[in-house]
C-alpha atoms as a PDB file:
ATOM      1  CA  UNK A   1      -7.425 -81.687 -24.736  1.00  0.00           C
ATOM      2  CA  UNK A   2      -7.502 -78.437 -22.911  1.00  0.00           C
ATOM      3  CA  UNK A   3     -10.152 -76.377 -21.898  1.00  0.00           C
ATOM      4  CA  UNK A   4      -8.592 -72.827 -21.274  1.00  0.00           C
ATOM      5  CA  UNK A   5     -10.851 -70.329 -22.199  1.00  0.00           C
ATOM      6  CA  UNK A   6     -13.526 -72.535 -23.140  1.00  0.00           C
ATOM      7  CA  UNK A   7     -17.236 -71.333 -21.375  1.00  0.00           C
ATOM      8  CA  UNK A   8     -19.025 -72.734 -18.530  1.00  0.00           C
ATOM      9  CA  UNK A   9     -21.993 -73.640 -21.051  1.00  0.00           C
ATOM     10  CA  UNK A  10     -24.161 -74.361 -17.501  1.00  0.00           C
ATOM     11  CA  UNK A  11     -23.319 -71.024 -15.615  1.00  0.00           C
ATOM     12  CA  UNK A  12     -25.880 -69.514 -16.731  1.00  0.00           C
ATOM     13  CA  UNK A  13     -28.432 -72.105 -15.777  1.00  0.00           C
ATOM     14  CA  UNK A  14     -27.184 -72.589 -12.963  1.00  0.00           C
ATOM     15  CA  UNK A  15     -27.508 -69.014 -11.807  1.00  0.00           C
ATOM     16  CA  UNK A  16     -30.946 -68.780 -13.218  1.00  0.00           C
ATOM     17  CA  UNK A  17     -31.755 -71.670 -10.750  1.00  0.00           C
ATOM     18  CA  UNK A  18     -30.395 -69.731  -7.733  1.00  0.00           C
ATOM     19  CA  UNK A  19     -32.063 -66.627  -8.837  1.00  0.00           C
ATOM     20  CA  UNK A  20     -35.329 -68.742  -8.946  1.00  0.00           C
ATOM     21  CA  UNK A  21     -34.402 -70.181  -5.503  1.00  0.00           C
ATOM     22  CA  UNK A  22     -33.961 -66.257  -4.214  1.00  0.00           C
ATOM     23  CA  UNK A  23     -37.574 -65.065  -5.535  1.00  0.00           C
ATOM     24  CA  UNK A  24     -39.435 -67.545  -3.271  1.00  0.00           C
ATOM     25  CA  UNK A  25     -37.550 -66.890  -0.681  1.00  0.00           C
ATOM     26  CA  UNK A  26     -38.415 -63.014  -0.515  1.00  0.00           C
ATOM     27  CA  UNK A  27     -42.048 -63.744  -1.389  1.00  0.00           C
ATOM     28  CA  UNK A  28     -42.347 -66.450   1.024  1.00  0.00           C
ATOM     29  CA  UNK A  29     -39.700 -64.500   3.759  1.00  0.00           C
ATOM     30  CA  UNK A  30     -39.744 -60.978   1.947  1.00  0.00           C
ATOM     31  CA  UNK A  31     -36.106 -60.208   1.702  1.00  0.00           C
ATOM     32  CA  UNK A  32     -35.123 -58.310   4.158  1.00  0.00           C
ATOM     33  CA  UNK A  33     -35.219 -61.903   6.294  1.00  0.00           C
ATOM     34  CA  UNK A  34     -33.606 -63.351   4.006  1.00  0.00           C
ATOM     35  CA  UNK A  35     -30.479 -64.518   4.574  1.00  0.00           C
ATOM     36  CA  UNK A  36     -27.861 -65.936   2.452  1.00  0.00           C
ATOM     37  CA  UNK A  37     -27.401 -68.929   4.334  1.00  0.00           C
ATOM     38  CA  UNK A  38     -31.443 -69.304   3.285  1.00  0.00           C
ATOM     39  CA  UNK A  39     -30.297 -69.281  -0.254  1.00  0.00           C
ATOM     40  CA  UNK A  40     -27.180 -71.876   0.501  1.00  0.00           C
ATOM     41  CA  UNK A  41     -29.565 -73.907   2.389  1.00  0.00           C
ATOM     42  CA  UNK A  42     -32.258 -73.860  -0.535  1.00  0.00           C
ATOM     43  CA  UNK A  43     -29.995 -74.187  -3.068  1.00  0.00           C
ATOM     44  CA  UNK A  44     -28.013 -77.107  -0.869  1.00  0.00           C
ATOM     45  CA  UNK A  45     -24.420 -75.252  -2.101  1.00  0.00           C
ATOM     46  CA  UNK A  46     -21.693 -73.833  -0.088  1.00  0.00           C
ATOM     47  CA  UNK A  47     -20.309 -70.216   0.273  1.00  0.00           C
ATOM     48  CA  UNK A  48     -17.712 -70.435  -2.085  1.00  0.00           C
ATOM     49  CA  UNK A  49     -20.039 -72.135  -4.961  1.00  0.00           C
ATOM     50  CA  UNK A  50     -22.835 -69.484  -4.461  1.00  0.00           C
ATOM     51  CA  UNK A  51     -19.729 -66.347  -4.922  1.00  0.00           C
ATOM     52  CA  UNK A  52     -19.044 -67.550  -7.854  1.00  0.00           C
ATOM     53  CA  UNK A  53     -22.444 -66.584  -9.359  1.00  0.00           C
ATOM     54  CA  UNK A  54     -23.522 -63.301  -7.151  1.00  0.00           C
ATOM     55  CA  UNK A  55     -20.940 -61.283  -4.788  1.00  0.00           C
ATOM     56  CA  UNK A  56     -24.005 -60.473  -2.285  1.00  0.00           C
ATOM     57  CA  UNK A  57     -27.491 -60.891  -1.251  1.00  0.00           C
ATOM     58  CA  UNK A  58     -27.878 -57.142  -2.950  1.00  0.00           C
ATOM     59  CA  UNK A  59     -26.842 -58.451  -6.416  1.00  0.00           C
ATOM     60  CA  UNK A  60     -29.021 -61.373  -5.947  1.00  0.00           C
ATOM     61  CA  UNK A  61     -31.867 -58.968  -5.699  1.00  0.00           C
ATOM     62  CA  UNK A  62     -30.800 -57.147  -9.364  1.00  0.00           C
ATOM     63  CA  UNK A  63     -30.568 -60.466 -10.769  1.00  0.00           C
ATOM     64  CA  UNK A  64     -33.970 -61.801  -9.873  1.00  0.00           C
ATOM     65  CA  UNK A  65     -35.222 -58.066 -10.394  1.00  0.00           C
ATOM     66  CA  UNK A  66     -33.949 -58.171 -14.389  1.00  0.00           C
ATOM     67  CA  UNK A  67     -35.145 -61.952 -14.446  1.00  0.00           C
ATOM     68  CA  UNK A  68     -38.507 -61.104 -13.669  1.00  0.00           C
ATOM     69  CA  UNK A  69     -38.485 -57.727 -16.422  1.00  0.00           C
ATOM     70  CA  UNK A  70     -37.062 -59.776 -19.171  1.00  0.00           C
ATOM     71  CA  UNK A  71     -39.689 -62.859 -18.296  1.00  0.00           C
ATOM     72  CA  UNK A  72     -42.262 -59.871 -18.403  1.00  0.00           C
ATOM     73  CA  UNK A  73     -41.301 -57.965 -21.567  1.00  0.00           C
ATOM     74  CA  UNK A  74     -41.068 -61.528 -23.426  1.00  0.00           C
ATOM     75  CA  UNK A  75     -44.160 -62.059 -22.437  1.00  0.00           C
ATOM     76  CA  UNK A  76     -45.940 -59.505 -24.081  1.00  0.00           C
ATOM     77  CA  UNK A  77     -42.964 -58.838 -27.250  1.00  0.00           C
ATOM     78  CA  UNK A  78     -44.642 -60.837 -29.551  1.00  0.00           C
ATOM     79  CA  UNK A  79     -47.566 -58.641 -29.515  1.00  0.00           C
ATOM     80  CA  UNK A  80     -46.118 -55.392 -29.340  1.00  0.00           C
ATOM     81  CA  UNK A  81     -43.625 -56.472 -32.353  1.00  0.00           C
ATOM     82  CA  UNK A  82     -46.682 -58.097 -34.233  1.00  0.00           C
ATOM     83  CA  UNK A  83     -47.225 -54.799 -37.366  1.00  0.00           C
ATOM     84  CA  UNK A  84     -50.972 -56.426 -38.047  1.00  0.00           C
ATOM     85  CA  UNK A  85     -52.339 -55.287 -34.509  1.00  0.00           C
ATOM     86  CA  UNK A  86     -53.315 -52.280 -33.727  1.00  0.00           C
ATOM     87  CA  UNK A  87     -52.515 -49.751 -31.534  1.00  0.00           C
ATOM     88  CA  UNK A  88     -55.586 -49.978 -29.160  1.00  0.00           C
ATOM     89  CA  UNK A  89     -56.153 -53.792 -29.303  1.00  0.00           C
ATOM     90  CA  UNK A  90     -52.453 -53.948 -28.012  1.00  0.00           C
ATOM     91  CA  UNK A  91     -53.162 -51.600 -25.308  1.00  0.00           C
ATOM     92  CA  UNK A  92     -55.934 -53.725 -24.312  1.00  0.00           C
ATOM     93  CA  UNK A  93     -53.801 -56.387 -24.475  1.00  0.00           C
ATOM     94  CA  UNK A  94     -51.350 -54.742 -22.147  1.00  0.00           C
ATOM     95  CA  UNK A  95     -53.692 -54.497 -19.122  1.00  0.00           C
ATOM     96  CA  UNK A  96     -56.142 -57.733 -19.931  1.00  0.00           C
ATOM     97  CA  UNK A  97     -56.468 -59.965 -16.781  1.00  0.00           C
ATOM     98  CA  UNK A  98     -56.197 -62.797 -19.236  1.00  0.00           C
ATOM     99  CA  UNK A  99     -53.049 -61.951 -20.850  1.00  0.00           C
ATOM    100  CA  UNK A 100     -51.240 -65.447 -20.308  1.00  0.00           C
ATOM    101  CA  UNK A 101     -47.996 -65.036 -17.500  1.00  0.00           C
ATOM    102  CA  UNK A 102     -46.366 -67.624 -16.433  1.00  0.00           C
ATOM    103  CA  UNK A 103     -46.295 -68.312 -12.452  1.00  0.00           C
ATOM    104  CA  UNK A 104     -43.684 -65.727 -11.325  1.00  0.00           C
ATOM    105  CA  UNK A 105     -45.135 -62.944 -13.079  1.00  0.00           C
ATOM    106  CA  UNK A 106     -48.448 -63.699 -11.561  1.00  0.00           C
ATOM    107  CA  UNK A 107     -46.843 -64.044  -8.062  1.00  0.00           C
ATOM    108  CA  UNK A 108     -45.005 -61.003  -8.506  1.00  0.00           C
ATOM    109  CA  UNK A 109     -48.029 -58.846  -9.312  1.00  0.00           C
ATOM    110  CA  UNK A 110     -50.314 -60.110  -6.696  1.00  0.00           C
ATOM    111  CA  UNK A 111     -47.187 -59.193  -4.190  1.00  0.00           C
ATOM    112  CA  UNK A 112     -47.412 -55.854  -5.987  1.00  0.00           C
ATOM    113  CA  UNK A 113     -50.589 -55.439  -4.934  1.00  0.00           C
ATOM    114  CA  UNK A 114     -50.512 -56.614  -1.817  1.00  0.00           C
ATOM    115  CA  UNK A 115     -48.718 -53.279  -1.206  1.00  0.00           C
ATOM    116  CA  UNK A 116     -45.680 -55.401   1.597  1.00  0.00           C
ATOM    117  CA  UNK A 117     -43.409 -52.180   1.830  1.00  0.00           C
ATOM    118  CA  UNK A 118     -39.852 -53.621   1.588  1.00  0.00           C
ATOM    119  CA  UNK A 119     -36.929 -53.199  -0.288  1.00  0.00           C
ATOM    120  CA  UNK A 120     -38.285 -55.940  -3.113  1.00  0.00           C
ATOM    121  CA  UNK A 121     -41.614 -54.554  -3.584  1.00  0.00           C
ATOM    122  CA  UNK A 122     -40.312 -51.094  -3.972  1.00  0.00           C
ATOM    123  CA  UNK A 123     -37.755 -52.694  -6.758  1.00  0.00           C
ATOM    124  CA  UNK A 124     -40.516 -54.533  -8.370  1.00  0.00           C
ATOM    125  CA  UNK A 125     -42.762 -51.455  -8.248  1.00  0.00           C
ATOM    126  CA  UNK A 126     -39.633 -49.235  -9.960  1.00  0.00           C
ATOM    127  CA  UNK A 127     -39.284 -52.394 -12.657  1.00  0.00           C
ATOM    128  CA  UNK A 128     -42.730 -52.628 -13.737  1.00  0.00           C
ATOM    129  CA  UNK A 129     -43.587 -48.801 -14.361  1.00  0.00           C
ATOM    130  CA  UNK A 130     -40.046 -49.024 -16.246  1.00  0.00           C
ATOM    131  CA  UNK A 131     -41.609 -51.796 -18.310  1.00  0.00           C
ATOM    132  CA  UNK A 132     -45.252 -49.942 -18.379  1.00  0.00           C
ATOM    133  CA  UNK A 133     -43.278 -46.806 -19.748  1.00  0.00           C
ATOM    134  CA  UNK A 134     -41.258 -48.904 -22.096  1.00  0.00           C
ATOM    135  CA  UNK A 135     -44.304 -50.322 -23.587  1.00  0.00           C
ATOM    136  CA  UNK A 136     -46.822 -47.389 -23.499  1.00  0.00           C
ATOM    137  CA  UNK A 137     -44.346 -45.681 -25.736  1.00  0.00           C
ATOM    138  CA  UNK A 138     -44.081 -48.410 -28.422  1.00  0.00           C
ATOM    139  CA  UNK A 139     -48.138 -48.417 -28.603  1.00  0.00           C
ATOM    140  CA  UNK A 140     -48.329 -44.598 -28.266  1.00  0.00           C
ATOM    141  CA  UNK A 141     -46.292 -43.709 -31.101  1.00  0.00           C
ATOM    142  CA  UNK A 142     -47.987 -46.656 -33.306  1.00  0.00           C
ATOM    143  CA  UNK A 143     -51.667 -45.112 -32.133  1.00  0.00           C
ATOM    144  CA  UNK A 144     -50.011 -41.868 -33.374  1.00  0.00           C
ATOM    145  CA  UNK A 145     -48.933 -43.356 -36.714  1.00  0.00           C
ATOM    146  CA  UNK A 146     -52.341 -45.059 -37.285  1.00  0.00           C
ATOM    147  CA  UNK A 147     -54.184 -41.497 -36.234  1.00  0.00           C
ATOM    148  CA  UNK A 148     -56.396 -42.773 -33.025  1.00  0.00           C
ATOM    149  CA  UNK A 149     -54.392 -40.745 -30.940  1.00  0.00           C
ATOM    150  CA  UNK A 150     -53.409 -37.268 -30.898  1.00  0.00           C
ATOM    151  CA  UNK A 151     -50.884 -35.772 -29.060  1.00  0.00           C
ATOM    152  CA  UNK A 152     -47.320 -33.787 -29.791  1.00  0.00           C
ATOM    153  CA  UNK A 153     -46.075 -35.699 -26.879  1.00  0.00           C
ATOM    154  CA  UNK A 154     -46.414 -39.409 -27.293  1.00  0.00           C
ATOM    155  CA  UNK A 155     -43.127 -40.348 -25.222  1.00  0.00           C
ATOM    156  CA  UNK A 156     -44.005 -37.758 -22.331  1.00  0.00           C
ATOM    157  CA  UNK A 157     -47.620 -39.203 -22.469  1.00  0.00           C
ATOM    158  CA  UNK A 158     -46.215 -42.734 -22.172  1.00  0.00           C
ATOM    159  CA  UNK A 159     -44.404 -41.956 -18.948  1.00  0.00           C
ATOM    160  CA  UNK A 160     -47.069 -39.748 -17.375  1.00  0.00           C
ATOM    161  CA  UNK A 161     -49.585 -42.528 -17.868  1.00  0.00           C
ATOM    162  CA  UNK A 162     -47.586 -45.404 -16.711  1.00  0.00           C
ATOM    163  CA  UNK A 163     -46.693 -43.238 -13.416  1.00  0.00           C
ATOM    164  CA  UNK A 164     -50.309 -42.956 -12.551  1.00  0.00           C
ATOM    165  CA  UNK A 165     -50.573 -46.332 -13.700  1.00  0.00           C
ATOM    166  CA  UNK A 166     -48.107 -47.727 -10.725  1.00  0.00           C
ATOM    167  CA  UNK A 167     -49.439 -45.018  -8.460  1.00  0.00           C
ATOM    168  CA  UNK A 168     -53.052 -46.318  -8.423  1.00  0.00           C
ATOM    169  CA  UNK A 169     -51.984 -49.419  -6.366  1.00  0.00           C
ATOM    170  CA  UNK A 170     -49.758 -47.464  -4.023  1.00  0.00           C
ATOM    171  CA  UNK A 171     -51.466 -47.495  -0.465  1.00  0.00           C
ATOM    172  CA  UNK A 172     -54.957 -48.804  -1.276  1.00  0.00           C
ATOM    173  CA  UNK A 173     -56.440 -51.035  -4.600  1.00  0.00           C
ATOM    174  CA  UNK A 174     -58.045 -48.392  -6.812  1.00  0.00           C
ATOM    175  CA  UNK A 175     -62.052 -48.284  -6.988  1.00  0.00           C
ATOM    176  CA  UNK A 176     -64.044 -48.593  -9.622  1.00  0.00           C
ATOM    177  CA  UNK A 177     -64.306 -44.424  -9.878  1.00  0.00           C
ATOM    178  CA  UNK A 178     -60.464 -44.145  -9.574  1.00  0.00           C
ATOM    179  CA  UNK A 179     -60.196 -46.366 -12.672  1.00  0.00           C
ATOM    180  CA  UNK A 180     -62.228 -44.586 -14.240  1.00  0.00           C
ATOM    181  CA  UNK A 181     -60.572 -41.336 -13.494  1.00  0.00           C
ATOM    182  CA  UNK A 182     -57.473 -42.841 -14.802  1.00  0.00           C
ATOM    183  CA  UNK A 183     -59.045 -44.061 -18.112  1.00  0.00           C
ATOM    184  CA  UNK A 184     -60.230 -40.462 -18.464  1.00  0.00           C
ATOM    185  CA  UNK A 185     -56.821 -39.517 -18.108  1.00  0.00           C
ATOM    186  CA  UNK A 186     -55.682 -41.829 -20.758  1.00  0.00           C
ATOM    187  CA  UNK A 187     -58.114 -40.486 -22.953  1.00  0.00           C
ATOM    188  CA  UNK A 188     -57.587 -36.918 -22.504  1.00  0.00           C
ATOM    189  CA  UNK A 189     -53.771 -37.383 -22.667  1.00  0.00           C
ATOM    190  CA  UNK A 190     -53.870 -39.593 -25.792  1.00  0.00           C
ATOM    191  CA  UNK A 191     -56.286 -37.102 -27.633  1.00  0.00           C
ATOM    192  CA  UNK A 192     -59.013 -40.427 -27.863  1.00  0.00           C
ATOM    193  CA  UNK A 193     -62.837 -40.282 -27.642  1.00  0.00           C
ATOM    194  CA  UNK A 194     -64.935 -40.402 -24.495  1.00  0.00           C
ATOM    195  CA  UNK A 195     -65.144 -43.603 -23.408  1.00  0.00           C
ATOM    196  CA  UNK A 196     -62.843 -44.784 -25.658  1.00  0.00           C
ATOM    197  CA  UNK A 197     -60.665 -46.572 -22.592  1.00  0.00           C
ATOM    198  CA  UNK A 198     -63.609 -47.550 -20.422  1.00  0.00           C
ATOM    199  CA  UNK A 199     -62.904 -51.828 -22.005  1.00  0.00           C
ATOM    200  CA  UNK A 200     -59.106 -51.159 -20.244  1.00  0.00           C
ATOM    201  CA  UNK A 201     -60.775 -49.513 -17.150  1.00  0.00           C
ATOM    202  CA  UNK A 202     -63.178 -52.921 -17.099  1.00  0.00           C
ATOM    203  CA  UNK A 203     -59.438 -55.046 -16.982  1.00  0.00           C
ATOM    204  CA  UNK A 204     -58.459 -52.984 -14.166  1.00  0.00           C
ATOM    205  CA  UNK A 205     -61.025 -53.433 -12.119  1.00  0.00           C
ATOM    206  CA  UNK A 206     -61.086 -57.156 -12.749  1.00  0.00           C
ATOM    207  CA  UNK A 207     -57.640 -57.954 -11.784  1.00  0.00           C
ATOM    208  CA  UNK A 208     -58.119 -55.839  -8.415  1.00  0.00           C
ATOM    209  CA  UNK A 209     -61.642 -57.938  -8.213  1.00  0.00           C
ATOM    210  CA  UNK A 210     -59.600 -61.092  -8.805  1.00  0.00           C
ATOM    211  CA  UNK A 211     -56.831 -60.446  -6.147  1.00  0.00           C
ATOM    212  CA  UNK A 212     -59.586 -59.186  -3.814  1.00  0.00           C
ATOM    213  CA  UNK A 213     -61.310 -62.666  -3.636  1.00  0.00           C
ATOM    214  CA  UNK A 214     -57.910 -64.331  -3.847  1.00  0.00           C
ATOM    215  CA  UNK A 215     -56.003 -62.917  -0.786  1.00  0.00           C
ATOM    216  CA  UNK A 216     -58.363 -61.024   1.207  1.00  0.00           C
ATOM    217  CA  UNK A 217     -61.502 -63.831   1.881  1.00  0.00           C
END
């Protein structure tokens, strides 16, 4: 019987297994020391077998760059998509420290955090205040709808916000009063009440508590 034309139905587990492979290495190596003969190595494939998946190391890094977005946006989908929650509760939900992850998105924002200037944080920075955009939008517009926020400019609010969002983290983990200066922010921008944001500033300030204890003992 021939198979012309037919699909590989395991290429694209297979590459999701070498992209895998790739993300510890550059949080383990970072990956500007990574090489690909790490990834053949890891991966225990040759050359030829790895080009048939990525044409460089720099694709690699796109592909484990998406991977990680799409494993975060599926992540929190369900809620965003979900018509019977509001507007606020899933902007809470957004920054909770107990939103459930799985393992690489928890790795990936504690190496966020951990601020190691390379060309894979600053990708991962760029992807998640894509994402953060993406998402404040969706929940803007909805607060909007619902009337618990006011402003003419929901999608200009949404990227404003989830700039100073990714820029909080940028050389130093925010304090408590820089939260708070950025819930204010959120408030102000989103027409809400004072106070109104000070349960999301609480979140904040727990995560950057929680990788505090974790990495810097």
């Amino acid at each position: 019987m021939s198979t012309v034309g037919r699909p590989n139905i395991h290429f694209q587990d297979k590459r999701n297994e070498l992209i895998r492979i790739a993300f510890d290495l550059f949080m383990s190596k970072g990956y500007e020391a990574t090489t690909i003969a790490d990834v053949l190595r890891a991966a225990g494939i040759s050359k030829g077998s790895l080009y048939h998946y990525f044409a460089s190391k720099e694709e690699i890094l796109d592909a484990v760059i998406e991977y990680l977005g799409n494993l975060v946006r599926e992540s929190y989908l369900p809620v965003l998509e979900n018509p019977e929650i509001s507007a606020m509760e899933k902007l809470k939900y957004l920054f909770s420290p107990h939103r459930e992850q799985g393992q690489m998105i928890s790795r990936t924002e504690n190496h966020v955090l951990n601020r190691k200037k390379s060309l894979f944080h600053y990708c991962l920075r760029e992807k998640n205040e894509a994402l953060i955009k993406e998402a404040f939008e969706r929940i803007i517009l909805q607060g909007v709808s619902e009337g618990v926020f006011h402003t003419e400019h929901p999608v200009t609010m949404a990227h404003l916000l989830a700039s100073a969002e990714a820029a909080q983290s940028e050389e130093t983990l925010a304090t408590r009063k820089e939260i708070g200066v950025y819930t204010q922010m959120m408030e102000r921008c989103l027409g809400a009440p004072a106070g109104y944001m000070d349960e999301i500033g609480d979140y904040i300030a727990q995560k950057h508590q929680h990788y505090l204890r974790q990495y810097h003992q």
